[in-house]
Protein backbone atom coordinates (compact mmCIF):
# COMPACT_ATOMS: atom_id res chain seq x y z
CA UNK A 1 0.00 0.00 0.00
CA UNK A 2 1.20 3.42 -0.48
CA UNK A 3 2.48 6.03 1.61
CA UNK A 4 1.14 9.13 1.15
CA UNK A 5 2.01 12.80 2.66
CA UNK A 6 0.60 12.92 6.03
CA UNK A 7 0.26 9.62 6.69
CA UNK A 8 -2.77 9.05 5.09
CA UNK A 9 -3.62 6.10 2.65
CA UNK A 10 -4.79 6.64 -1.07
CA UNK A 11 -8.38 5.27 0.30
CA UNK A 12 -8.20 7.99 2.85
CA UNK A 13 -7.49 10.54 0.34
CA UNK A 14 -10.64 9.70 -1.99
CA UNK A 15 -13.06 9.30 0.77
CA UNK A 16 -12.86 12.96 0.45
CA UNK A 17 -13.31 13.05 -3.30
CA UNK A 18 -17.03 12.00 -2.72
CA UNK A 19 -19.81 13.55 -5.86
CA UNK A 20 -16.24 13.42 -7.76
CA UNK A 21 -16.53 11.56 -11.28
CA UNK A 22 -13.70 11.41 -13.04
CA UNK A 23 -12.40 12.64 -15.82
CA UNK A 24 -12.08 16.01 -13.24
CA UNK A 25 -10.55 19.02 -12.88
CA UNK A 26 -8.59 20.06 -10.28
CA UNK A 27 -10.29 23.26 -9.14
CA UNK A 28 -13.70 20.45 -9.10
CA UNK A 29 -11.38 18.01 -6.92
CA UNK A 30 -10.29 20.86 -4.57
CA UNK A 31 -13.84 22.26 -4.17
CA UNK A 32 -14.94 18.01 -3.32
CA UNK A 33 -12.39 17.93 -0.81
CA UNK A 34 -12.82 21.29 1.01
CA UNK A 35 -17.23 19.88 0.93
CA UNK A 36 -16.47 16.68 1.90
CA UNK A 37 -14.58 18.22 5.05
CA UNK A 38 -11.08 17.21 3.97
CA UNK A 39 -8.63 18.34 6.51
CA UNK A 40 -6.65 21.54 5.57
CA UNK A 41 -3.22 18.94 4.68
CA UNK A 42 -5.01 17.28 2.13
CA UNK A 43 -6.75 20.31 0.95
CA UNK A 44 -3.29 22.07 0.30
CA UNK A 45 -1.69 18.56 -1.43
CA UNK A 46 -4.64 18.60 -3.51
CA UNK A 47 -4.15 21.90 -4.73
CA UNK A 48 -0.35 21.82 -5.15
CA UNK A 49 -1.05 18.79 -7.64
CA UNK A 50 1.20 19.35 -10.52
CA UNK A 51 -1.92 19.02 -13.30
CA UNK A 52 -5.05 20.30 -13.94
CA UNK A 53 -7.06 17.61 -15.54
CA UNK A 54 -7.22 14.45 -14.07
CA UNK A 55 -8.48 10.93 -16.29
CA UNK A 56 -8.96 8.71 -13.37
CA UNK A 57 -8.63 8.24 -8.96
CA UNK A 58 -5.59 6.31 -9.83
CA UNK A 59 -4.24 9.00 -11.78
CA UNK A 60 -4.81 11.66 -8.82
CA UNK A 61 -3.38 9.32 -6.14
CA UNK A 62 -0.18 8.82 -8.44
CA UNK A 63 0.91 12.29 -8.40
CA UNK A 64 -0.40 12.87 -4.74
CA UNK A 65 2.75 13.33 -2.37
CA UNK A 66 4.17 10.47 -1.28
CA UNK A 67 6.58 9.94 2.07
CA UNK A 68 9.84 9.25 1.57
């Protein structure tokens, strides 16, 4: 399973992502998150994301920041 910032767990991540069908942008992701009551970490990883389009949940948790 994969490590991602924060300790949290891709599965974590998407619970947020709820109402979020995918493709998705990432202003629509951000905006999911923050309504879904994401805390503020996840928001701001979710925002730094490198893209702006994103095909798939997979795809999202791919670029999402991983620990070391």
């Amino acid at each position: 399973m994969s490590r991602l910032a924060g300790g949290k767990t891709p599965s974590g991540v998407l619970q947020y992502l709820q109402g979020i069908s995918f493709p998705a942008k990432k202003d629509d992701i951000v905006h999911a998150a923050r309504t879904n009551g994401a805390p503020n970490d996840v928001v701001a990883a979710l925002s730094a994301l490198p893209r702006t389009d994103f095909n798939s949940a997979e795809e999202l948790v791919e670029l999402y920041p991983q620990l070391p």
